[in-house]
Protein backbone atom coordinates (compact mmCIF):
# COMPACT_ATOMS: atom_id res chain seq x y z
CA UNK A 1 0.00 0.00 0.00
CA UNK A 2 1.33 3.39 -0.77
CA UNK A 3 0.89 6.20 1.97
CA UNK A 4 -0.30 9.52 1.13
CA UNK A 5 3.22 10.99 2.26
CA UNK A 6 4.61 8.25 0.12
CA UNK A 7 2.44 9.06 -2.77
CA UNK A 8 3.51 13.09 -2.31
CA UNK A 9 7.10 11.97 -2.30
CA UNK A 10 6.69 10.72 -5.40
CA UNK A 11 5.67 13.34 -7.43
CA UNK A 12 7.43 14.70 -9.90
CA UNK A 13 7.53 18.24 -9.98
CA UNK A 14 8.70 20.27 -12.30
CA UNK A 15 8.26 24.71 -13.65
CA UNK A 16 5.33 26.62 -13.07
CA UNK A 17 3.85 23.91 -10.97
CA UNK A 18 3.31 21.18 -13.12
CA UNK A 19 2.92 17.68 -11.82
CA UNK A 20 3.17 14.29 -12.81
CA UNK A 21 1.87 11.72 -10.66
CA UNK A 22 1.16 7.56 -11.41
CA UNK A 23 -2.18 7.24 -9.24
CA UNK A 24 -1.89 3.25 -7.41
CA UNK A 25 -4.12 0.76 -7.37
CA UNK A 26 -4.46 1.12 -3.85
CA UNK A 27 -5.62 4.63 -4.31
CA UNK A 28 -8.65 4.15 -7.44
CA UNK A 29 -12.55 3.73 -6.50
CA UNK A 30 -13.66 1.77 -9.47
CA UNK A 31 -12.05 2.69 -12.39
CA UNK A 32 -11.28 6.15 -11.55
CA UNK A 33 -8.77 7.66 -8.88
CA UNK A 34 -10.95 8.25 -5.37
CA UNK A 35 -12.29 11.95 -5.86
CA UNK A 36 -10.39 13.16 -2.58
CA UNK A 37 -6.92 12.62 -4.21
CA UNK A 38 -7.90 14.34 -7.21
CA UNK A 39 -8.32 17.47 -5.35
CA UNK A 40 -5.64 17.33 -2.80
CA UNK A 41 -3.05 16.12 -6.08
CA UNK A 42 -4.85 19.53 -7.82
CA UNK A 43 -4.51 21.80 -4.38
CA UNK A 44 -0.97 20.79 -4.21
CA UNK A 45 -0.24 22.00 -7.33
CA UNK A 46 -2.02 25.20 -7.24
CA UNK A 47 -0.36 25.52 -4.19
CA UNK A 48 3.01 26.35 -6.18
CA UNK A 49 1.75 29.44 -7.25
CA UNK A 50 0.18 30.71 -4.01
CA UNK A 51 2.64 30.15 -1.44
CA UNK A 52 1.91 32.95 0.89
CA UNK A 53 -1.92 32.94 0.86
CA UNK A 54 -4.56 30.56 2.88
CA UNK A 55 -6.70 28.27 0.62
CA UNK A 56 -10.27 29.42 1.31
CA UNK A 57 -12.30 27.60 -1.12
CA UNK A 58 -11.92 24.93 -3.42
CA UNK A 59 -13.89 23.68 -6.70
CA UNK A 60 -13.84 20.36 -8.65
CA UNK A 61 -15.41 18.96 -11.40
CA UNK A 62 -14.73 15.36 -12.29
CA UNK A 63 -14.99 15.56 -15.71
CA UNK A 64 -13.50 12.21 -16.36
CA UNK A 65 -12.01 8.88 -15.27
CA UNK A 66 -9.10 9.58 -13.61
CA UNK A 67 -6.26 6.93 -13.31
CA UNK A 68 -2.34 5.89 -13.87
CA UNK A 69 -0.33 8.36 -15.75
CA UNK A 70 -1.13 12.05 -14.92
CA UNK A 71 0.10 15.43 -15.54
CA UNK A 72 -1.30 18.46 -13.28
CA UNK A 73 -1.10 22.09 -14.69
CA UNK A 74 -2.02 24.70 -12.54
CA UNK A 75 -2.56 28.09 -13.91
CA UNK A 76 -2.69 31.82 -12.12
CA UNK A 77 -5.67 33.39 -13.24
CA UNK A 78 -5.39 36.01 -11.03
CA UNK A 79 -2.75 37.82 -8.19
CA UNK A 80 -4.47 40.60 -6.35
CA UNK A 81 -3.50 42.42 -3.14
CA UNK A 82 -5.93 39.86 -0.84
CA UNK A 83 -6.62 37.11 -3.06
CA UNK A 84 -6.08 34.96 -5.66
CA UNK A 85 -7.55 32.54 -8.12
CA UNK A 86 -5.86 29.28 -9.35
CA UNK A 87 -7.22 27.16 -12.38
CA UNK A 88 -6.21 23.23 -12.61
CA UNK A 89 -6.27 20.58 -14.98
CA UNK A 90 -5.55 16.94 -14.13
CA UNK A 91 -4.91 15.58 -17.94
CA UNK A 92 -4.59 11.90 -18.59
CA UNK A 93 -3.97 10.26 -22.52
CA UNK A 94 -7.86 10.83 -22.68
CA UNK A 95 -7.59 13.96 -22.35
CA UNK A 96 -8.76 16.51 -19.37
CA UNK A 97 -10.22 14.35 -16.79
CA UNK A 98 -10.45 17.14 -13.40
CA UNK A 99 -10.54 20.23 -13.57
CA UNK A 100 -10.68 22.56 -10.45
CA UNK A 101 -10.48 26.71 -9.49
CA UNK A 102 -9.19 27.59 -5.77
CA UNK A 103 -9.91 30.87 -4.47
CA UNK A 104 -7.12 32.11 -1.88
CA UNK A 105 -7.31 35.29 0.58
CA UNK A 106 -5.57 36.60 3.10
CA UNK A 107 -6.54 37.15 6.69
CA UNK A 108 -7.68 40.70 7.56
CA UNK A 109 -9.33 42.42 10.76
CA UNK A 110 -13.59 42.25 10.72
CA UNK A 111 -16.00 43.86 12.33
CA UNK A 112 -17.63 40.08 12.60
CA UNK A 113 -16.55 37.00 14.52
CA UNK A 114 -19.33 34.67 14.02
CA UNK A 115 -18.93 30.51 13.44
CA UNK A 116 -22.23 28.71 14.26
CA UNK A 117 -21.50 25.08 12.53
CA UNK A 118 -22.49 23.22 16.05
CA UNK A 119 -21.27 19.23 15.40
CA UNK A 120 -23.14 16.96 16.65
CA UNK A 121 -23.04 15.18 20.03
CA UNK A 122 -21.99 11.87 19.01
CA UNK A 123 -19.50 9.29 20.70
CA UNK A 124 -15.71 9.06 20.42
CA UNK A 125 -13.79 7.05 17.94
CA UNK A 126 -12.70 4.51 20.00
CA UNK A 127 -16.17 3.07 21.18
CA UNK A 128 -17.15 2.86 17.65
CA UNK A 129 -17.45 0.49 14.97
CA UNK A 130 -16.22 -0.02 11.81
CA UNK A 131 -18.10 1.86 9.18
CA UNK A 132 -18.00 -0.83 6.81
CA UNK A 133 -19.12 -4.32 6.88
CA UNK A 134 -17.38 -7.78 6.02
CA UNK A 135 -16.97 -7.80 2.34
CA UNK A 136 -16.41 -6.04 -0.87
CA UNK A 137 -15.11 -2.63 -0.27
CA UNK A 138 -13.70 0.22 -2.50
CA UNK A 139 -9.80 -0.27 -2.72
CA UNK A 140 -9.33 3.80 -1.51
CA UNK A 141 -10.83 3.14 1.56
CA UNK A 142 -7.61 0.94 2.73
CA UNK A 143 -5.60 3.91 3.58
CA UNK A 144 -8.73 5.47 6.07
CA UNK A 145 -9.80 3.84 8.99
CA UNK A 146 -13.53 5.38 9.18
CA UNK A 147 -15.88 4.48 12.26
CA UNK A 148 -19.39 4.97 11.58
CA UNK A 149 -21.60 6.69 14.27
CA UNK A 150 -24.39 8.05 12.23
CA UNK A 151 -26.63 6.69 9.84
CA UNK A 152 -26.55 3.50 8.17
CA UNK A 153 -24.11 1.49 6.10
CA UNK A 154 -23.66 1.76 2.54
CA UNK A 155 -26.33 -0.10 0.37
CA UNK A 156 -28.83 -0.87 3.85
CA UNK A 157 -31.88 0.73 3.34
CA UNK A 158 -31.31 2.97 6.00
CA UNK A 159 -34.72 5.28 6.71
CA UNK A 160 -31.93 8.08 7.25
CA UNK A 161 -30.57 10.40 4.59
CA UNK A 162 -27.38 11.38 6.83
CA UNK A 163 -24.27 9.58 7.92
CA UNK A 164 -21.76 10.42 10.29
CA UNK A 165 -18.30 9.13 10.67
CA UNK A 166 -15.03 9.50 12.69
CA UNK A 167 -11.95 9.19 9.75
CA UNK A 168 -7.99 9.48 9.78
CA UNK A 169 -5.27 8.46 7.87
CA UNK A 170 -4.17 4.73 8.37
CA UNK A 171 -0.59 5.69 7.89
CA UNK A 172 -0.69 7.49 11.20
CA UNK A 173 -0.23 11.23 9.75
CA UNK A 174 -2.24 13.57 11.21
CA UNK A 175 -3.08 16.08 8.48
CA UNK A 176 -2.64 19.40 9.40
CA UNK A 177 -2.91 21.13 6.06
CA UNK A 178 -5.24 21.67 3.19
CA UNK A 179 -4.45 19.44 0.66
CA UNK A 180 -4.27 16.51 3.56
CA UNK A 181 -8.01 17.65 4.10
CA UNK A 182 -9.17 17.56 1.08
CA UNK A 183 -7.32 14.11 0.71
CA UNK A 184 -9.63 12.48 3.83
CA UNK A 185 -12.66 14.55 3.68
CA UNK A 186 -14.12 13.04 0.67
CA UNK A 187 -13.69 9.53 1.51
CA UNK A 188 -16.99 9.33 3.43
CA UNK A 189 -19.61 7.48 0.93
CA UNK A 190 -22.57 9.70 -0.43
CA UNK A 191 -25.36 9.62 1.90
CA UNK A 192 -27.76 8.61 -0.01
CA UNK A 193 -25.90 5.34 -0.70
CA UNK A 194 -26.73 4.12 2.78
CA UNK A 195 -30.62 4.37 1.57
CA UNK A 196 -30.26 1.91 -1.56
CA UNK A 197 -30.92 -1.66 -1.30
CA UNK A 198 -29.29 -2.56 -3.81
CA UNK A 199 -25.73 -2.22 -5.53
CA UNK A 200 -25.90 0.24 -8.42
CA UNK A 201 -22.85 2.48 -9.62
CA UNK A 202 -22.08 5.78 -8.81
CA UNK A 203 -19.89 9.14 -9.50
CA UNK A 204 -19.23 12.38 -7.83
CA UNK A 205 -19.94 14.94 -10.78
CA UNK A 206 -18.41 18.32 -9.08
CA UNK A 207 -17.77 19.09 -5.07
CA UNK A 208 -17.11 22.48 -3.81
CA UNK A 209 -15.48 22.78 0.02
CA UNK A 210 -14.93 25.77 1.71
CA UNK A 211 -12.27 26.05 4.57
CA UNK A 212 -13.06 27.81 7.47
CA UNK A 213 -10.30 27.73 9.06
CA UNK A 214 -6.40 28.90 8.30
CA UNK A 215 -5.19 26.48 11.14
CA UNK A 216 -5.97 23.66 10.65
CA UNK A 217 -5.09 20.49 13.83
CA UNK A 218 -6.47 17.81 15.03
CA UNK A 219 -6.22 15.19 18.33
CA UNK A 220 -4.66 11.51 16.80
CA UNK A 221 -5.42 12.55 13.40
CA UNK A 222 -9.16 12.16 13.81
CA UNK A 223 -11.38 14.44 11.97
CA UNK A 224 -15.61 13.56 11.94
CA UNK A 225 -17.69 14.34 8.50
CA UNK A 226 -21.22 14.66 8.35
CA UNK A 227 -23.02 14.35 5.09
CA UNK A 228 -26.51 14.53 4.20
CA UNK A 229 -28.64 14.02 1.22
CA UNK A 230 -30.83 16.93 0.76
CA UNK A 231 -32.19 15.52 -2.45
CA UNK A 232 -32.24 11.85 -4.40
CA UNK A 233 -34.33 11.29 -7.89
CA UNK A 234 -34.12 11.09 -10.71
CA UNK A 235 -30.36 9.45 -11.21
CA UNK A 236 -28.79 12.31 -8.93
CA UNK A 237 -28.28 13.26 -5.47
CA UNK A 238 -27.02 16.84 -4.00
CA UNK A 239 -25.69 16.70 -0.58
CA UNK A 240 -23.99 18.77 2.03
CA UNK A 241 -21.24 17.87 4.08
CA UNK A 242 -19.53 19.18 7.01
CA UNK A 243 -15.92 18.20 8.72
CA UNK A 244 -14.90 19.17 12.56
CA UNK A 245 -11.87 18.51 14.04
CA UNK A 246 -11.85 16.17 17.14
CA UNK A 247 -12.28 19.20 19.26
CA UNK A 248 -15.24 20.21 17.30
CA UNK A 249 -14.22 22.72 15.78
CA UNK A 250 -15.43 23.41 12.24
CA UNK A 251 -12.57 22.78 9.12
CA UNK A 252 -14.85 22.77 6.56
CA UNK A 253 -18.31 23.00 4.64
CA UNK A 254 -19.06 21.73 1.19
CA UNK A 255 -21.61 20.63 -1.57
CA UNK A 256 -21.49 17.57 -3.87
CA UNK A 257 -23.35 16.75 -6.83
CA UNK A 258 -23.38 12.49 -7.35
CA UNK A 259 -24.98 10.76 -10.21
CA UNK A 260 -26.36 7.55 -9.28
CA UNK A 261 -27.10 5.22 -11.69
CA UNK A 262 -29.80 2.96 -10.25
């Protein structure tokens, strides 16, 4: 199994950010690279660019199947004062397969200092379970150990359109920046999965996350997503998602957009 530092070590990097990257087995969720890789690969190369400004928002399309051999081109779109904007393609031999815009700003005095994103009271990692159950499993989820306090379990026909689970990194890092975010807070499965029945495929079309947070730490490398499906019909689902650290404070807030083909 490759670690995500491993995988980061071997990147190679090379002028105005480029990447290339071989994605492992170990790291795919059916035939494309798990969606949370994608964006943290795409972050770290925007991240070349912007080296003195806090990510504060980040946007992905998955245009494509995403897998082996890839090449990631950031591009500045625009330097200001307080912010700036960063354009990515991930490009495989099929051509553009992710593409992605991060928006990054600086920290400056407010008038406001308001954060209501209360997490829920739910119990601590160690007294729970394992979110998934004996069998088949998507190979991505090897390098997460996820413990599942909320909801049901993928394909149950739970009566609940939320799930709620306690995640870090197997390989013992505790991720403490945002492209190690990005790279666990995606692994959660959509929530609507946990409703089916039935096996039927699925892919995330586009997720946006927003960070709320410019420091970003965590107790043990635990870190506890919440996702719910606010809608499900007709062969797509939109859901929000939240991620707290183990102290509950907020990290992050996004939207994803899933087609669901059954």
């Amino acid at each position: 199994m490759t670690t995500y530092p491993e995988l980061l070590s071997s990147l190679k990097r090379g002028t105005a950010g480029r990447i290339e990257a071989t994605v492992p087995e170990t790291w795919m969720q059916g035939r494309t690279t798990y969606g949370g890789l994608t964006a943290a690969l795409s972050l770290e190369a925007a991240n070349a660019l912007v080296d003195d400004l806090p990510v504060r928002t980040a946007q992905v399309a998955f245009v494509g199947p995403v897998g082996g051999d890839v090449v990631i081109a950031p591009k500045l779109l625009r330097r200001g004062k307080n912010t700036a904007f960063v354009s990515v393609d991930m490009v495989t031999e099929g051509g553009v397969a992710a593409q992605s815009i991060f928006a990054y700003g600086k920290v400056r005095e407010s008038q406001l200092n308001v954060s209501h994103v209360p997490m829920p009271d739910v119990p601590e990692p160690e007294t729970a379970s394992s979110f998934f159950r004996a069998g088949p499993r998507p190979g991505f989820t090897q390098n997460f150990e996820m413990k599942g306090v909320l909801g049901g379990a993928p394909i149950s026909g739970s009566s609940e359109r939320d799930i709620g689970l306690w995640m870090r990194h197997k390989d013992g890092i505790s991720p403490d920046d945002a492209t190690a975010v990005l790279a666990i807070a995606d692994c959660p499965p959509p929530a609507a999965l946990s409703m089916q029945t039935t096996p039927a495929p699925i892919s995330s079309m586009t997720w946006m996350a927003e960070f709320l947070t410019e420091t970003i730490s965590t107790e043990e490398g635990w870190y506890f997503a919440h996702s719910e499906a606010q809608t499900a019909r007709n062969g797509y689902s939109s859901q929000a998602m939240t991620l707290w650290n183990r102290s509950g404070e907020p990290i992050l807030i996004g939207r994803q957009t899933i087609a669901m083909f059954g």
